[in-house]
C-alpha atoms as a PDB file:
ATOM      1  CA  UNK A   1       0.000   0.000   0.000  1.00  0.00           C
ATOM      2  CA  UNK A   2       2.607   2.259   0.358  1.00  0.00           C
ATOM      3  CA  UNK A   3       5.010   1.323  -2.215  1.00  0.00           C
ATOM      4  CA  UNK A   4       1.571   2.828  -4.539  1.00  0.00           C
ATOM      5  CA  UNK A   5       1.353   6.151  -1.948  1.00  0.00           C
ATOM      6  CA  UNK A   6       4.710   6.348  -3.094  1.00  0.00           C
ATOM      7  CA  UNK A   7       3.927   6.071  -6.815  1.00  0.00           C
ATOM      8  CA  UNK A   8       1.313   7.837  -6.880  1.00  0.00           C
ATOM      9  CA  UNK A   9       3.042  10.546  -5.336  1.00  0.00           C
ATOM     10  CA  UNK A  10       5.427   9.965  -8.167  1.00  0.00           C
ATOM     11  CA  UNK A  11       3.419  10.367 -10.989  1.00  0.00           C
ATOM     12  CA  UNK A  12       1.959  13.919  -9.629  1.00  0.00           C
ATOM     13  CA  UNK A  13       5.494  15.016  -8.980  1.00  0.00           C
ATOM     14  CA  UNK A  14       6.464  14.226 -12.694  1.00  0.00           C
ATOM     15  CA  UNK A  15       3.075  15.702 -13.704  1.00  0.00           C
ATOM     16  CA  UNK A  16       3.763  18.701 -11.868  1.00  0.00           C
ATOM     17  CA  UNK A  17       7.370  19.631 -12.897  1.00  0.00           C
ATOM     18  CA  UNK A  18       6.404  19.137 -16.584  1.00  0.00           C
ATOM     19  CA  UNK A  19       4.132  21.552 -16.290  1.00  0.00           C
ATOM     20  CA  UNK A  20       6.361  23.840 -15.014  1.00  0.00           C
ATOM     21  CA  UNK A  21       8.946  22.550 -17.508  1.00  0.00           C
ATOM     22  CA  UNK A  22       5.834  23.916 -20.602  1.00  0.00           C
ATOM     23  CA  UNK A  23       5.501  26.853 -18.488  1.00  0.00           C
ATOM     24  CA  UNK A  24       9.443  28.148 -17.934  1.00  0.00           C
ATOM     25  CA  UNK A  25       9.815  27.054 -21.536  1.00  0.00           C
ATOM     26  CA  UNK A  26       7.096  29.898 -22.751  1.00  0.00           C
ATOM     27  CA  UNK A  27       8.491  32.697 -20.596  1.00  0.00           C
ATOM     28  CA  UNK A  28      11.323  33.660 -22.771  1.00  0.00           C
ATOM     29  CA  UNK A  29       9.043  33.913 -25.660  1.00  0.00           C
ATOM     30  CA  UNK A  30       6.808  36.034 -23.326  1.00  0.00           C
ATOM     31  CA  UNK A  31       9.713  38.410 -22.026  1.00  0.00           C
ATOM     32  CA  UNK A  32      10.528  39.439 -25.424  1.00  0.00           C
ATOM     33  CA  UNK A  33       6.915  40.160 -26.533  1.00  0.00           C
ATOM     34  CA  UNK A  34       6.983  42.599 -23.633  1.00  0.00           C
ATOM     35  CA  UNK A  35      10.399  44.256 -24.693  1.00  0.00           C
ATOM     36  CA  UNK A  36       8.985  44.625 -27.985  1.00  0.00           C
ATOM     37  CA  UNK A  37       5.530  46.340 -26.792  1.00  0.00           C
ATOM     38  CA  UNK A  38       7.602  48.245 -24.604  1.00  0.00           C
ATOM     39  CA  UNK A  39       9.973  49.482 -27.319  1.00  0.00           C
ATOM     40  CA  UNK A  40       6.470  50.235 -30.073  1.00  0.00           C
ATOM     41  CA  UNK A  41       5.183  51.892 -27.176  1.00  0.00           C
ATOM     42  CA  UNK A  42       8.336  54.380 -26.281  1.00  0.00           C
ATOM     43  CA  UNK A  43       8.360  54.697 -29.850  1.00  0.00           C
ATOM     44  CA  UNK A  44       4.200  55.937 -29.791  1.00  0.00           C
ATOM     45  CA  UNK A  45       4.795  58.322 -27.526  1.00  0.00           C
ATOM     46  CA  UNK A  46       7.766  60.013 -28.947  1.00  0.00           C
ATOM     47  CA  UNK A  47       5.835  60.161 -32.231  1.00  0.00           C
ATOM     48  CA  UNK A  48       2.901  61.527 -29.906  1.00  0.00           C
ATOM     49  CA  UNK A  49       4.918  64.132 -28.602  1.00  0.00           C
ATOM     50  CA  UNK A  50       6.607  65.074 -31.581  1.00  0.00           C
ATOM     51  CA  UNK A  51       3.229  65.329 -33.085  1.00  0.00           C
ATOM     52  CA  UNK A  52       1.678  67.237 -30.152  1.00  0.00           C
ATOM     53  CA  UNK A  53       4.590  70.413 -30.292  1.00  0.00           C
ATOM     54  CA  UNK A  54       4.026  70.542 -34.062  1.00  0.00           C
ATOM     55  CA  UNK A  55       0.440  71.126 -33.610  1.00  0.00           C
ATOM     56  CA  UNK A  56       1.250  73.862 -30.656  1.00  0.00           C
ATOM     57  CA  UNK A  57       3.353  75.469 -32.959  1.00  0.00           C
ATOM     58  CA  UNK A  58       0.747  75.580 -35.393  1.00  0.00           C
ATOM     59  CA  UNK A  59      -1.717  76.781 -33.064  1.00  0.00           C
ATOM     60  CA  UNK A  60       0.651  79.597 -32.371  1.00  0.00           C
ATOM     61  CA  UNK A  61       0.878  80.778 -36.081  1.00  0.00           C
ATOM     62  CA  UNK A  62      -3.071  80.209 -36.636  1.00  0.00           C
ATOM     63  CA  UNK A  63      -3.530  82.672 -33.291  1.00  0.00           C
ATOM     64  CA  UNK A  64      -1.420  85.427 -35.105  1.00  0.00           C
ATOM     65  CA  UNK A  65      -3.233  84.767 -38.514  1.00  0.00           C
ATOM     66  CA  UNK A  66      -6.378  85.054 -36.875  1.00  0.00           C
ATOM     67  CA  UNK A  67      -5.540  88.270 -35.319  1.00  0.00           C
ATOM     68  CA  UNK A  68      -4.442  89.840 -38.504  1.00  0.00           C
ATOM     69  CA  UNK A  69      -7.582  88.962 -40.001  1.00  0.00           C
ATOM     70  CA  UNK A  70      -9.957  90.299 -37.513  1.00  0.00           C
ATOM     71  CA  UNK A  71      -8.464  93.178 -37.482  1.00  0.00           C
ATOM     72  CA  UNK A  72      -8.162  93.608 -41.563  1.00  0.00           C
ATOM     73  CA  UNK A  73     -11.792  92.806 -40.828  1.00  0.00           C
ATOM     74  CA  UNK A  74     -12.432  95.674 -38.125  1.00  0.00           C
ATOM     75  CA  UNK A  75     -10.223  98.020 -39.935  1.00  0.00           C
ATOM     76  CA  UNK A  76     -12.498  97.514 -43.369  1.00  0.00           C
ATOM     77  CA  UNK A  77     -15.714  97.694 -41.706  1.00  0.00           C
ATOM     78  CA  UNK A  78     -14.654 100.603 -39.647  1.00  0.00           C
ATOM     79  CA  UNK A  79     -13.423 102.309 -42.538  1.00  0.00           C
ATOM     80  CA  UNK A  80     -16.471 101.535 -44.672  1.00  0.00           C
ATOM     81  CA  UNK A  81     -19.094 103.238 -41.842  1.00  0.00           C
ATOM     82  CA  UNK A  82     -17.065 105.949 -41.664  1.00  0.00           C
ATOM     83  CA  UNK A  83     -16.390 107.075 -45.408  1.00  0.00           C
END
């Protein structure tokens, strides 16, 4: 009876590490899926940022247009009411 307890006991163990064994054997794959998401991601947000000061840039430019033009547009219908 307890040369089976023994056997038994065994068989689990065996089970057990060669599931650990499928397990370790995935985590290098896994590590360098994460270094790669990593890296697409650091590369997202430099893109991001580098989008996101172009756009403030433009914003600044657009203000100044803008400006001009309303007051091209004041100037003209000032100058129309009073000639």
């Amino acid at each position: 009876m307890e040369l089976q307890a023994l056997e038994m006991r065994l068989e689990n163990l065996e089970q057990k590490m060669s599931e650990v064994h499928k397990l370790t054997s995935i985590l290098p794959r896994l590590e360098e899926r994460m270094i790669a998401q990593k890296d697409d991601l650091q590369d997202h947000e430099f893109r991001l940022r580098s989008l996101e000061q172009s756009q403030q840039k433009g914003n600044v430019y657009i203000g100044w247009i803008e400006r001009f033009a309303w007051a091209v547009v004041v100037a003209l219908a000032g100058s129309s009411i009073f000639f």
